[in-house]
C-alpha atoms as a PDB file:
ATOM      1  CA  UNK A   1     -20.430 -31.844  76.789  1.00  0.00           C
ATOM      2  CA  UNK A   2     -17.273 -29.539  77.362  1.00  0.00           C
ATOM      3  CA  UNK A   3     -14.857 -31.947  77.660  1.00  0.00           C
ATOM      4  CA  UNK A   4     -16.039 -33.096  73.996  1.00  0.00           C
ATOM      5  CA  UNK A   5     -15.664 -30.098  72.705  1.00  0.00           C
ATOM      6  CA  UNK A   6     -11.891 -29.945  73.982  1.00  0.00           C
ATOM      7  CA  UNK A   7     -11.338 -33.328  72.539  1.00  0.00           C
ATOM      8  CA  UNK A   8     -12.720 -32.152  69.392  1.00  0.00           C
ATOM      9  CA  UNK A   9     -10.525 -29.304  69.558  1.00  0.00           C
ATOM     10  CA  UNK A  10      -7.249 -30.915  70.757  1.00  0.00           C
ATOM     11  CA  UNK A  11      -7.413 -33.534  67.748  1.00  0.00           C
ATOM     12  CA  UNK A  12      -8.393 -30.151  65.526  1.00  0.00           C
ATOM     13  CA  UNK A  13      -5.213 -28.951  66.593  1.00  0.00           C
ATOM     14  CA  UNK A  14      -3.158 -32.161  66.158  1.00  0.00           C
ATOM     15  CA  UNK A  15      -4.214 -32.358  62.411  1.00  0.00           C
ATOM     16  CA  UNK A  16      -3.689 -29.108  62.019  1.00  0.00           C
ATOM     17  CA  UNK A  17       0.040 -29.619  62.910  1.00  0.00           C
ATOM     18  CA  UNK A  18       0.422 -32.258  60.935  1.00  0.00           C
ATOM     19  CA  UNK A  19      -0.764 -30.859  57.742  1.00  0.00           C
ATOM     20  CA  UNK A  20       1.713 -28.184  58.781  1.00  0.00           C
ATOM     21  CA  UNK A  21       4.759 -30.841  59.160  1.00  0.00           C
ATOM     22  CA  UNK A  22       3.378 -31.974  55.724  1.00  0.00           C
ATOM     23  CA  UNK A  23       3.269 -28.637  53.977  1.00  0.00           C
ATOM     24  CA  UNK A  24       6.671 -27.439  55.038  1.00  0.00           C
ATOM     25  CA  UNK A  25       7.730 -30.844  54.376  1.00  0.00           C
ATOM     26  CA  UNK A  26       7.818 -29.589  51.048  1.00  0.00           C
ATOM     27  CA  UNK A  27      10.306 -26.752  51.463  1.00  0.00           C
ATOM     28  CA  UNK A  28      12.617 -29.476  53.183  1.00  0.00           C
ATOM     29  CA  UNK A  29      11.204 -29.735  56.695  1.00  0.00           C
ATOM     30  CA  UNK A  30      11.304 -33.270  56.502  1.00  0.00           C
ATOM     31  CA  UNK A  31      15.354 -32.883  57.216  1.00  0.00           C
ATOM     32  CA  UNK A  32      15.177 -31.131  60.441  1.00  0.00           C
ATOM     33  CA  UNK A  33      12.289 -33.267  61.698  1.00  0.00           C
ATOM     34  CA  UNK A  34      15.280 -35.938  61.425  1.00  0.00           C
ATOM     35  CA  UNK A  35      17.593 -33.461  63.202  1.00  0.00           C
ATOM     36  CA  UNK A  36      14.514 -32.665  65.836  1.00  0.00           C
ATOM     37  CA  UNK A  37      17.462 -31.796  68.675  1.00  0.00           C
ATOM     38  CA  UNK A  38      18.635 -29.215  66.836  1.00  0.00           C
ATOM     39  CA  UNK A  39      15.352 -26.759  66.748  1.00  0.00           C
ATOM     40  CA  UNK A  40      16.283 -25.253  63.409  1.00  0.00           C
ATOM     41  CA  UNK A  41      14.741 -23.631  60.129  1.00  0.00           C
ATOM     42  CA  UNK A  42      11.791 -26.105  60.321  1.00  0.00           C
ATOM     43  CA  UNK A  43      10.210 -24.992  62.863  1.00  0.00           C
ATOM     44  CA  UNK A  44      10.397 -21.319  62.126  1.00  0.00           C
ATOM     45  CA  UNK A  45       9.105 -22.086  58.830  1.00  0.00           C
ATOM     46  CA  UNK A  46       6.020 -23.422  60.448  1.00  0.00           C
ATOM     47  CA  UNK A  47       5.850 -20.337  62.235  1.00  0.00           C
ATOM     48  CA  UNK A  48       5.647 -18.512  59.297  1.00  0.00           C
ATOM     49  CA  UNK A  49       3.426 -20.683  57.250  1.00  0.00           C
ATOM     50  CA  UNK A  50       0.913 -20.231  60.396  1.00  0.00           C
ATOM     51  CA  UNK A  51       1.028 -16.593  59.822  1.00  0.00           C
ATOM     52  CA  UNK A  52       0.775 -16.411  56.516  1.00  0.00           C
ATOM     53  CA  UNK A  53      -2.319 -18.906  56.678  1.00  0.00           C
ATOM     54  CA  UNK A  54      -3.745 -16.947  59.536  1.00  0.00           C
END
């Protein structure tokens, strides 16, 4: 019953990245996703967006 829960949770979390990819995708995102060696603004907007949502 536990382990469902996790796997609930884990694919909770997984959306909820992925909305965030799509959300900052707006504010360009999408080009540093490209660029994903180079851990830039994209990620640190997501950061923020998760704050700001929190």
């Amino acid at each position: 019953c536990l382990s469902i829960a996790f796997l609930y949770g884990s694919a909770l979390l997984f959306a909820m990245h992925g909305a965030t990819i799509l959300a900052v995708s707006r504010y360009g995102g999408e080009r540093e996703i490209e660029q994903m060696l180079d851990r830039g603004t994209a990620l640190e907007r997501a950061a923020l967006f998760w704050r700001w949502t929190m």
